[in-house]
N, C-alpha and C. Protein backbone atom coordinates (compact mmCIF):
# COMPACT_ATOMS: atom_id res chain seq x y z
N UNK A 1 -60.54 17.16 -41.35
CA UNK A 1 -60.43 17.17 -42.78
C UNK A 1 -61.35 16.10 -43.36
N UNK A 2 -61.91 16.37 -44.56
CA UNK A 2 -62.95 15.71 -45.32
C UNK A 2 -62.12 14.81 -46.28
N UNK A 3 -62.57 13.38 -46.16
CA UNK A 3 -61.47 12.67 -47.23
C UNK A 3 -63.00 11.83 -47.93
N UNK A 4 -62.25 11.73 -49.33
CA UNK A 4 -63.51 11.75 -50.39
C UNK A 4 -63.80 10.02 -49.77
N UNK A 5 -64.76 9.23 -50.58
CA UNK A 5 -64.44 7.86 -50.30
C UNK A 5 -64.28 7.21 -51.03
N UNK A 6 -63.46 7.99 -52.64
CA UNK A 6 -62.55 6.93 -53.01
C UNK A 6 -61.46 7.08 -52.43
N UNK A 7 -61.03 7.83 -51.03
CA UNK A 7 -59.39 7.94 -50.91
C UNK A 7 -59.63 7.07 -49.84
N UNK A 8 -60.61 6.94 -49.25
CA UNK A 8 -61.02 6.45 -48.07
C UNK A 8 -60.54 4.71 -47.68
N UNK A 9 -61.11 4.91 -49.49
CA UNK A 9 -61.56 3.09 -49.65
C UNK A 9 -60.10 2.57 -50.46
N UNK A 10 -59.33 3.51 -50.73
CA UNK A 10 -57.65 3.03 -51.32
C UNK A 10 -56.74 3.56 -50.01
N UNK A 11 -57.22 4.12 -49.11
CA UNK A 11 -56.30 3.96 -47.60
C UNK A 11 -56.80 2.91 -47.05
N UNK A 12 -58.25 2.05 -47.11
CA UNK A 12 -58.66 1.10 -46.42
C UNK A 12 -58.03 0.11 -46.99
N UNK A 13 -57.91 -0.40 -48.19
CA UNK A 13 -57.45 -1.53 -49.14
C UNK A 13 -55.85 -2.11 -48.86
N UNK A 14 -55.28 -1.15 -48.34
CA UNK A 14 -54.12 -1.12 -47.58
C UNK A 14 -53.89 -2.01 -46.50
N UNK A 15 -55.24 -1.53 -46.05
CA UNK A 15 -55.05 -2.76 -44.21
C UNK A 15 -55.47 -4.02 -44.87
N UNK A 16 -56.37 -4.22 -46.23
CA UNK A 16 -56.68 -5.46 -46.18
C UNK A 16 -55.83 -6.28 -46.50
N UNK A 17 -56.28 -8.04 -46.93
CA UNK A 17 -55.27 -8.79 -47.35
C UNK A 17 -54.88 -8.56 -48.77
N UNK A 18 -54.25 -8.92 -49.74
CA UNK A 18 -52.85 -9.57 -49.22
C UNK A 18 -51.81 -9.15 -48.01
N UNK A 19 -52.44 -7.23 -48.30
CA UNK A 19 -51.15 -6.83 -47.86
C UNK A 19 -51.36 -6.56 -46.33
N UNK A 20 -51.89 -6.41 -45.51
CA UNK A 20 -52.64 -6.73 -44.22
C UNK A 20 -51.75 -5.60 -43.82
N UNK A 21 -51.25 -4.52 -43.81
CA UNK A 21 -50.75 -3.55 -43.39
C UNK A 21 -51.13 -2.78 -41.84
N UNK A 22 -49.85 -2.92 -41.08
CA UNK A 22 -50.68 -2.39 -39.94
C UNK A 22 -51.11 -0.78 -39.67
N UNK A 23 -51.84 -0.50 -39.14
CA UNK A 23 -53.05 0.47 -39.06
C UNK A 23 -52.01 2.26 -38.47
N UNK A 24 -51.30 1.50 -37.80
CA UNK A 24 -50.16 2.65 -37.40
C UNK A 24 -49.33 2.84 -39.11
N UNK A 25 -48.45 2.29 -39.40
CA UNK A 25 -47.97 2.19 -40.71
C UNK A 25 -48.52 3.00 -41.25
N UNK A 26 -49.73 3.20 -41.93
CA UNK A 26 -50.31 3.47 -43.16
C UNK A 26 -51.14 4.40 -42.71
N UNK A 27 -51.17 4.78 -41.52
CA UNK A 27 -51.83 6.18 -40.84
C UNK A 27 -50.44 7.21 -40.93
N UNK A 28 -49.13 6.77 -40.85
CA UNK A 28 -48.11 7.60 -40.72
C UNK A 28 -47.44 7.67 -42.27
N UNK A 29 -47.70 7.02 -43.29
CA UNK A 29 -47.97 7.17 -44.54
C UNK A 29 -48.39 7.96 -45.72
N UNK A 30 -49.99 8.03 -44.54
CA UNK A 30 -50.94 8.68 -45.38
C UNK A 30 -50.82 10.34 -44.54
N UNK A 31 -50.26 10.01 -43.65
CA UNK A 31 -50.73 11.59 -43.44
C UNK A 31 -52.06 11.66 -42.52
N UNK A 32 -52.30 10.85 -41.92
CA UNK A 32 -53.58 10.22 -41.29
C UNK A 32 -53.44 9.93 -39.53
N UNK A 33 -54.56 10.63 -38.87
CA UNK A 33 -54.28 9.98 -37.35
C UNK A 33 -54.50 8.39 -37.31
N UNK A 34 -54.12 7.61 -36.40
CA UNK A 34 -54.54 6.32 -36.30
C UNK A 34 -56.16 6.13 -35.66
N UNK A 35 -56.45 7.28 -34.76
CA UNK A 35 -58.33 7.17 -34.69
C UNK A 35 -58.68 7.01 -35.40
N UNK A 36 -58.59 7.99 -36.22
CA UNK A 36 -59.26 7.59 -37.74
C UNK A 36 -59.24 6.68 -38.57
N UNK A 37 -57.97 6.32 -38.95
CA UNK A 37 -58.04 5.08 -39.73
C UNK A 37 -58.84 3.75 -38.89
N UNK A 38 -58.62 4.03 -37.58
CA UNK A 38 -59.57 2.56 -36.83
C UNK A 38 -61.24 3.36 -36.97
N UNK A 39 -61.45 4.69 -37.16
CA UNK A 39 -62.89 4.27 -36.95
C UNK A 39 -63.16 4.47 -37.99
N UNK A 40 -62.28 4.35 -39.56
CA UNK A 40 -62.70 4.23 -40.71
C UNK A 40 -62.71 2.39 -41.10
N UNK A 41 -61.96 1.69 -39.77
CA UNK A 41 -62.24 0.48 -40.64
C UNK A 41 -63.24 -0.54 -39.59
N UNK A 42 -63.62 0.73 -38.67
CA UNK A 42 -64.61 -0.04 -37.79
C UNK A 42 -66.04 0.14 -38.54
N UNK A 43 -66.33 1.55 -39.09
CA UNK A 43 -67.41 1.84 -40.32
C UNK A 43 -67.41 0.72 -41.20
N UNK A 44 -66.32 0.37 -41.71
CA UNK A 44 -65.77 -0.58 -42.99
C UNK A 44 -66.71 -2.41 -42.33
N UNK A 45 -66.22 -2.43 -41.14
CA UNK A 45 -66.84 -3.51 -40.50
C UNK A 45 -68.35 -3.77 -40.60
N UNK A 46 -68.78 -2.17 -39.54
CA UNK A 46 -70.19 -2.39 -39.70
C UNK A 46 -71.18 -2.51 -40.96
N UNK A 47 -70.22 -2.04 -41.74
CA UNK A 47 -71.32 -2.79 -43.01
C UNK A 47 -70.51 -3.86 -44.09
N UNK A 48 -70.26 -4.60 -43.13
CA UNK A 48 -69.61 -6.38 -43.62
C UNK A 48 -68.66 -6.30 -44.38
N UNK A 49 -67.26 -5.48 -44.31
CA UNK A 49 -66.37 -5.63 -45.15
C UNK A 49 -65.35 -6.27 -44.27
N UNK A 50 -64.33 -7.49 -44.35
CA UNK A 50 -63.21 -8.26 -43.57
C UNK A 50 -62.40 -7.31 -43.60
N UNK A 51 -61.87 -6.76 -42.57
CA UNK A 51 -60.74 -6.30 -42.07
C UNK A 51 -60.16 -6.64 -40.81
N UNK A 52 -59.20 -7.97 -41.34
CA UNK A 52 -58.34 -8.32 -40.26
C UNK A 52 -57.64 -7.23 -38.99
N UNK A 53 -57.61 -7.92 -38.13
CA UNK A 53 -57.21 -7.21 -37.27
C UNK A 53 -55.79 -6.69 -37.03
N UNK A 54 -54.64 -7.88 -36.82
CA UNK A 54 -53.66 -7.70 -36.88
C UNK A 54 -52.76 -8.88 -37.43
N UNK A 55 -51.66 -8.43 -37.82
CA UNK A 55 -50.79 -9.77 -38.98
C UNK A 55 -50.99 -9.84 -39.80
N UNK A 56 -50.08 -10.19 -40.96
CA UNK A 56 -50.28 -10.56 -42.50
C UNK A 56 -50.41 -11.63 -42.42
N UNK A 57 -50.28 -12.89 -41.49
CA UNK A 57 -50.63 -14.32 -41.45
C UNK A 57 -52.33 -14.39 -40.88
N UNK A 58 -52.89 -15.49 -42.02
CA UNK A 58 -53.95 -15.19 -41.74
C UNK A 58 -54.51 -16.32 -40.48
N UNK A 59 -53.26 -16.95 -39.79
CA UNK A 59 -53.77 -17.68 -38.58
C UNK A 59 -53.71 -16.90 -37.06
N UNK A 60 -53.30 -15.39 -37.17
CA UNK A 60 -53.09 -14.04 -36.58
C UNK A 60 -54.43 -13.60 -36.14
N UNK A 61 -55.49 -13.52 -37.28
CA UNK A 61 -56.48 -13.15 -37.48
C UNK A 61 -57.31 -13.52 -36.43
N UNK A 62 -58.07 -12.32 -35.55
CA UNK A 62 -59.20 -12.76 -34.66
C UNK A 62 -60.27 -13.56 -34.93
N UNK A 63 -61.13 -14.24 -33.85
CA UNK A 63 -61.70 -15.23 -34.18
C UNK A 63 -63.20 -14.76 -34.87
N UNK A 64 -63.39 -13.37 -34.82
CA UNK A 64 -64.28 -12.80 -35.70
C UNK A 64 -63.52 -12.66 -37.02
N UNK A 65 -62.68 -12.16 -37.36
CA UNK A 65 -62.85 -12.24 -39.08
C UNK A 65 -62.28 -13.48 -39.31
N UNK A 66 -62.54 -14.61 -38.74
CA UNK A 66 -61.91 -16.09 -39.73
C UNK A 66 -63.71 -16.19 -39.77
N UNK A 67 -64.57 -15.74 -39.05
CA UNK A 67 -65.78 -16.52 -38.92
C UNK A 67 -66.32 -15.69 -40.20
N UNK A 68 -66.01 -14.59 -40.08
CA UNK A 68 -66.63 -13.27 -41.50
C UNK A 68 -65.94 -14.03 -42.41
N UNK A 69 -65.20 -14.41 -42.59
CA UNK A 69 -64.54 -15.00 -43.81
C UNK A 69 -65.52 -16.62 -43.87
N UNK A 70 -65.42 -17.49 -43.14
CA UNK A 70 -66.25 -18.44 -43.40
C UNK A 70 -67.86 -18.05 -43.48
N UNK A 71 -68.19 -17.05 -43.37
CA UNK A 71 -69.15 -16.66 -43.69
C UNK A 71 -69.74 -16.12 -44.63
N UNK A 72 -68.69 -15.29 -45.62
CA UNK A 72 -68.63 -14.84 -47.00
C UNK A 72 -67.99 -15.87 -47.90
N UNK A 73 -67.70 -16.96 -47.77
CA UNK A 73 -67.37 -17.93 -48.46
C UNK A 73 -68.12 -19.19 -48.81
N UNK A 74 -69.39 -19.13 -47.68
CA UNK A 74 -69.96 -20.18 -47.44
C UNK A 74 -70.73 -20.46 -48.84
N UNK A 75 -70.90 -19.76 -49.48
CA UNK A 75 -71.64 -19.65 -50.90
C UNK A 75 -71.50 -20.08 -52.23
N UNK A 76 -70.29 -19.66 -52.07
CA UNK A 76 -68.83 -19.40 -53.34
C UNK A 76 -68.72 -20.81 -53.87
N UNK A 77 -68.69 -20.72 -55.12
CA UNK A 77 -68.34 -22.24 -56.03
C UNK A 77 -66.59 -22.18 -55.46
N UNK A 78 -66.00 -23.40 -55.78
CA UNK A 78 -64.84 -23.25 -55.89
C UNK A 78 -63.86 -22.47 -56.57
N UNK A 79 -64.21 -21.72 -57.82
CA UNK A 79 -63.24 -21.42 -58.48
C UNK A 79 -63.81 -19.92 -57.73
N UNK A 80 -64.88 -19.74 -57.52
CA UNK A 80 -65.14 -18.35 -56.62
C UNK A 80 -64.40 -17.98 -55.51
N UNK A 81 -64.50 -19.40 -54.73
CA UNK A 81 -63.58 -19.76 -53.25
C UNK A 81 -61.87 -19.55 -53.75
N UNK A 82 -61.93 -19.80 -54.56
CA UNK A 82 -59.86 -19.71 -55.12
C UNK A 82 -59.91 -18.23 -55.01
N UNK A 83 -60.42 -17.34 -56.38
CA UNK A 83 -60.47 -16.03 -56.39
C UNK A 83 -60.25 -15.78 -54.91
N UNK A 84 -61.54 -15.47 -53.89
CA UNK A 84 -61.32 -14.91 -52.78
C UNK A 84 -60.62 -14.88 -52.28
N UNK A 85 -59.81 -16.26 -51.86
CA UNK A 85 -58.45 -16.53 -50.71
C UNK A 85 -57.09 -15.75 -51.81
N UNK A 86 -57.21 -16.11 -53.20
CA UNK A 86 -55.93 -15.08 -54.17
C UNK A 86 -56.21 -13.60 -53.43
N UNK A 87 -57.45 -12.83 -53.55
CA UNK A 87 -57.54 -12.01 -53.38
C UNK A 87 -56.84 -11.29 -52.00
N UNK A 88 -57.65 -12.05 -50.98
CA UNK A 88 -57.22 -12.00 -49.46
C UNK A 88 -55.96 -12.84 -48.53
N UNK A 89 -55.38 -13.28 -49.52
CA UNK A 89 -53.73 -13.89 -49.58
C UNK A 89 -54.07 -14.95 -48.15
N UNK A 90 -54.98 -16.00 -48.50
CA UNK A 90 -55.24 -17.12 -47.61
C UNK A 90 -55.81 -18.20 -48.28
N UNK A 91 -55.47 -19.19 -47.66
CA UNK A 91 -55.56 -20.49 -48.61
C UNK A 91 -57.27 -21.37 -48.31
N UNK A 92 -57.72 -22.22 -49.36
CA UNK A 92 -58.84 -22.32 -49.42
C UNK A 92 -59.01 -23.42 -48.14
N UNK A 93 -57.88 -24.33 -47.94
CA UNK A 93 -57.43 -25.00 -46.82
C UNK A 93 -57.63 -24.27 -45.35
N UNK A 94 -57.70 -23.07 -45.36
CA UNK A 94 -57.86 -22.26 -44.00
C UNK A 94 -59.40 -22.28 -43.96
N UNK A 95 -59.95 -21.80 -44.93
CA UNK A 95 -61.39 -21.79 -44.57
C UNK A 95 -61.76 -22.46 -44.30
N UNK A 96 -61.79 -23.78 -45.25
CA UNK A 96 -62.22 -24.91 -44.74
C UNK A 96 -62.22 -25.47 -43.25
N UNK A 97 -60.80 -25.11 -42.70
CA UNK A 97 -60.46 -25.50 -41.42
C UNK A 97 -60.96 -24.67 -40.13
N UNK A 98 -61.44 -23.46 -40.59
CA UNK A 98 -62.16 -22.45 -39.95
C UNK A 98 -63.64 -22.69 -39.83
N UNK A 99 -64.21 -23.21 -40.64
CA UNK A 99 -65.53 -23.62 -40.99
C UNK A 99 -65.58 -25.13 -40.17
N UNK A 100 -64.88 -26.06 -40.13
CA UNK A 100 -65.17 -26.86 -38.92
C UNK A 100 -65.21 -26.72 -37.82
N UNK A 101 -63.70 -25.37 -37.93
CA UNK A 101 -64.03 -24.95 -35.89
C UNK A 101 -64.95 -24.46 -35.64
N UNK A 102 -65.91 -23.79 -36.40
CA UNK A 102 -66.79 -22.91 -36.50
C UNK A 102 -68.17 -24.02 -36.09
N UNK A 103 -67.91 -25.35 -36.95
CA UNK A 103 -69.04 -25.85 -37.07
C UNK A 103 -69.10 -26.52 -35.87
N UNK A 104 -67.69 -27.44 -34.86
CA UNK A 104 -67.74 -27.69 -33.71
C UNK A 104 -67.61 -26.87 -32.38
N UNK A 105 -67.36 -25.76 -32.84
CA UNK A 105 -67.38 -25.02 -31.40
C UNK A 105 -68.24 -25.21 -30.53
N UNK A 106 -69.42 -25.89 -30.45
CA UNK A 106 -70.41 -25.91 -29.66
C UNK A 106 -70.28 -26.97 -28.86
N UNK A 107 -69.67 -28.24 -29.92
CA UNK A 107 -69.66 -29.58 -29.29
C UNK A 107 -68.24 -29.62 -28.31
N UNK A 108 -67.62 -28.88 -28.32
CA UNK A 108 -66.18 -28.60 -27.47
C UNK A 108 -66.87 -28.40 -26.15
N UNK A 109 -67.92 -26.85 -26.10
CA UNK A 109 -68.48 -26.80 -24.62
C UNK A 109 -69.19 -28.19 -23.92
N UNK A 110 -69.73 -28.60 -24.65
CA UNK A 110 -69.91 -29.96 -24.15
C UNK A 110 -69.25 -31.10 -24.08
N UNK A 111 -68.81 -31.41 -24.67
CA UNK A 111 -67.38 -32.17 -24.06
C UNK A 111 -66.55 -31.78 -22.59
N UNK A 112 -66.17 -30.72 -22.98
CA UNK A 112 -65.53 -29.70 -21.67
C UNK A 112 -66.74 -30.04 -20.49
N UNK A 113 -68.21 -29.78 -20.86
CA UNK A 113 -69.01 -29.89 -19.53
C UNK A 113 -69.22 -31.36 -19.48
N UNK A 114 -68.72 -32.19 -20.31
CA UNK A 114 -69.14 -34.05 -19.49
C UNK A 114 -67.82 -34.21 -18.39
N UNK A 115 -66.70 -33.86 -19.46
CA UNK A 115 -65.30 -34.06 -18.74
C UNK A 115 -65.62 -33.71 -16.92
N UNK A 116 -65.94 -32.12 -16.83
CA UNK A 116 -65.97 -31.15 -16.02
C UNK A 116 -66.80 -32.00 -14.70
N UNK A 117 -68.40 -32.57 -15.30
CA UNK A 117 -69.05 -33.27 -14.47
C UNK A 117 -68.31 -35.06 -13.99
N UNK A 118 -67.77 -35.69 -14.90
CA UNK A 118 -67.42 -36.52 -14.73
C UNK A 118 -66.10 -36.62 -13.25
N UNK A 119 -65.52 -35.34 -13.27
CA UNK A 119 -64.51 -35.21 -12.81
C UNK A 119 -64.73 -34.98 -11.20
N UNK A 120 -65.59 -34.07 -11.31
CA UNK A 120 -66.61 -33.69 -9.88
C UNK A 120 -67.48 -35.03 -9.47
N UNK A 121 -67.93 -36.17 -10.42
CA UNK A 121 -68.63 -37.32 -9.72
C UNK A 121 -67.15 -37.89 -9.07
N UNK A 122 -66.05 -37.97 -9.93
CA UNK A 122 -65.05 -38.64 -9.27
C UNK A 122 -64.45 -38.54 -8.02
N UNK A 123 -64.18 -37.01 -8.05
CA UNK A 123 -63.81 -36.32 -6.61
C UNK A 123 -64.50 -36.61 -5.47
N UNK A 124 -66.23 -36.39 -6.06
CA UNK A 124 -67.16 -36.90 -4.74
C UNK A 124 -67.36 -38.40 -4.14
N UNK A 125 -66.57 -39.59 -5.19
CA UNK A 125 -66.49 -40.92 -4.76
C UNK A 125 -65.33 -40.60 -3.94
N UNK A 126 -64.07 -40.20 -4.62
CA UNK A 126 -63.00 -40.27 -3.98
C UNK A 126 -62.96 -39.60 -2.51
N UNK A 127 -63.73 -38.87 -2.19
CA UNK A 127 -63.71 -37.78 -0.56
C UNK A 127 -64.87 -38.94 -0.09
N UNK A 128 -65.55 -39.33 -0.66
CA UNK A 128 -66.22 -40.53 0.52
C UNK A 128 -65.93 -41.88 0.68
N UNK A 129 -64.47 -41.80 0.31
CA UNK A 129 -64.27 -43.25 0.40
C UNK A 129 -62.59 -43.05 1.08
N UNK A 130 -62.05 -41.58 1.17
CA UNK A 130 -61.67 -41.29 2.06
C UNK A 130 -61.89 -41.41 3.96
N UNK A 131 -63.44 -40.67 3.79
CA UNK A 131 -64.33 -40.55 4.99
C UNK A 131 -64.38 -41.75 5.35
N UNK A 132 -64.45 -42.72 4.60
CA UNK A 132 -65.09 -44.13 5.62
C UNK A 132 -63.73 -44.27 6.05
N UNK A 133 -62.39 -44.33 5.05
CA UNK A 133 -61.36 -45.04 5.67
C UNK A 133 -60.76 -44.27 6.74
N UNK A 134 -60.71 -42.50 6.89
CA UNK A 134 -60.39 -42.25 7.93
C UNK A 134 -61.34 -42.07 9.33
N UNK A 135 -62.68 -42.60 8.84
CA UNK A 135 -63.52 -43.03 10.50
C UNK A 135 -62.81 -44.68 10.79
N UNK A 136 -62.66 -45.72 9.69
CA UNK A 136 -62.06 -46.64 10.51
C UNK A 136 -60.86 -46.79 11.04
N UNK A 137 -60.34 -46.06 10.49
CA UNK A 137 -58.63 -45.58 11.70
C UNK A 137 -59.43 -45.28 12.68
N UNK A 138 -59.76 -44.39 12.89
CA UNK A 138 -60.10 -43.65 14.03
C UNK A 138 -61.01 -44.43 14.97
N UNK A 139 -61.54 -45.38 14.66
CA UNK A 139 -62.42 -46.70 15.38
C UNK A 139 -61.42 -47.24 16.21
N UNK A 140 -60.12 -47.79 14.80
CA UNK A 140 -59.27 -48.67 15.45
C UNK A 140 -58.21 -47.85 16.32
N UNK A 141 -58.00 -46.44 16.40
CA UNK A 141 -57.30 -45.97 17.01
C UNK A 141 -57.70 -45.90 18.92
N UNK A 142 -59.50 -45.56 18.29
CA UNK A 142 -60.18 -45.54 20.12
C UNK A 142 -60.04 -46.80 20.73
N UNK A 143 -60.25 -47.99 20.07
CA UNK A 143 -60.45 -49.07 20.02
C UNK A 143 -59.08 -49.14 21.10
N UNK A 144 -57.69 -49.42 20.40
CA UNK A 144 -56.63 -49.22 20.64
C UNK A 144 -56.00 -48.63 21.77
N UNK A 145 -56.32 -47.62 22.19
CA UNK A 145 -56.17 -46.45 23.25
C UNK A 145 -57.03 -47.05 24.49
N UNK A 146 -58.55 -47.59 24.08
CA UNK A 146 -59.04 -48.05 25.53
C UNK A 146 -58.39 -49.23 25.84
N UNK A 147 -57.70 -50.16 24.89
CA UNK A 147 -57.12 -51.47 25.25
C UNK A 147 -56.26 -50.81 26.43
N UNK A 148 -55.36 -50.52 25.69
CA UNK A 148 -54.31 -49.74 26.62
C UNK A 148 -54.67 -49.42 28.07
N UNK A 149 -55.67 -48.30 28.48
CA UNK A 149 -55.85 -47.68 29.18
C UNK A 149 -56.62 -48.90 30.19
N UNK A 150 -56.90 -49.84 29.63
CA UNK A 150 -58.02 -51.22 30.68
C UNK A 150 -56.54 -51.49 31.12
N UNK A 151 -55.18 -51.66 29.96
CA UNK A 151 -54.14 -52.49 30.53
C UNK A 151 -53.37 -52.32 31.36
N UNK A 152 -53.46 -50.64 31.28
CA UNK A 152 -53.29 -49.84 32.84
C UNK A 152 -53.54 -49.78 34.15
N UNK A 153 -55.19 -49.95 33.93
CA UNK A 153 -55.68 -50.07 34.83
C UNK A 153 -55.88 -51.50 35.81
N UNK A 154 -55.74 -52.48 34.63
CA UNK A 154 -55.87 -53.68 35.56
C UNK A 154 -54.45 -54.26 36.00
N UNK A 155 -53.19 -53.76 35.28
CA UNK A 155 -52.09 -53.27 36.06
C UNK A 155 -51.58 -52.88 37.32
N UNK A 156 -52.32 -51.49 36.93
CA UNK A 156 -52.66 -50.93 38.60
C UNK A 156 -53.37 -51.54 39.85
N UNK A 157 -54.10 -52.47 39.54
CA UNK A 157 -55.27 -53.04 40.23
C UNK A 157 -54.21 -54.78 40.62
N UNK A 158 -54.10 -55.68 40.10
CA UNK A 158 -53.07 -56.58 39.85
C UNK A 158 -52.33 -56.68 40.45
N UNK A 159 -51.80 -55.77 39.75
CA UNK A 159 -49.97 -55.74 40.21
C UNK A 159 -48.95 -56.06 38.61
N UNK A 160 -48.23 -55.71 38.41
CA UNK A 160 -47.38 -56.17 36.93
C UNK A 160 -47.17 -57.29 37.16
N UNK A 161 -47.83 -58.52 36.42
CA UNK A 161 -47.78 -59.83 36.10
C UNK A 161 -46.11 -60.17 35.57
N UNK A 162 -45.44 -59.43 34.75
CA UNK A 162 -44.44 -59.37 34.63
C UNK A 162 -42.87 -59.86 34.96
N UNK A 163 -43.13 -59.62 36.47
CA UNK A 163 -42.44 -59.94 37.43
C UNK A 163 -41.89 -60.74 37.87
């Protein structure tokens, strides 16, 4: 069936925010398969419209549309930035906070890779400083064992002083 695209775009408006409606819901609503409604809001995607994924909370939201959202916001005066989040029932406080993770995500992998290396120099002091201490047991153990075995022998040879 052929659906016009103003019905298209007032079944899509549905999934968006405020009302973040899930995609099953409003397919069984409308009278609509759920393929369709996902590859009407995957169309909706490919040409840059936010459609959250799942949840009416917008900390739910995959880590692609918080970034589409800090990305369509990045522009916006403030009272523009208010409108939007009224519109999309999220606070201007989220973006903001999205837009730093956004802006440090990079410096996290690196952190993670000093930690990561630091941790591996440690391990490799710690296993060679193992190695020395269990070759000097093992010095003092041969060491130990031939005492013995001379004390045997010159025992045997002797006689037990002991006596």
């Amino acid at each position: 069936m052929k659906y016009s695209p103003e019905r298209r775009e007032a079944i899509l408006r549905k999934l968006l925010p405020p009302n973040n409606r899930p995609v099953a819901e409003v397919a069984e609503e409308e009278g609509i398969s759920d393929a369709t409604l996902y590859n009407w809001r995957s169309e909706a995607r490919k040409n840059g419209q936010l459609l959250p994924d799942r949840g009416s909370d917008p900390e739910g939201w995959s880590s692609r549309d918080k970034f589409n959202a800090v990305l369509e916001t990045a522009a916006l005066s403030e009272s523009e930035l208010g409108e939007y989040c009224r519109k999309r029932g999220i606070y201007p406080e989220q973006i903001r906070r999205w837009r730093q993770s956004c802006e440090t995500a990079n410096d996290r992998d690196e952190k993670v890779e000093k930690r990561s290396r630091e941790a591996v120099k440690h391990e490799k002091k710690r296993t060679r400083q193992l190695e020395r201490e269990l070759k000097r047991k093992e010095a003092a153990l041969a060491e130990t064992a031939a005492l013995l075995t001379l004390r045997k022998k010159a025992q045997a040879i002797w006689g037990d002083e002991d006596d």
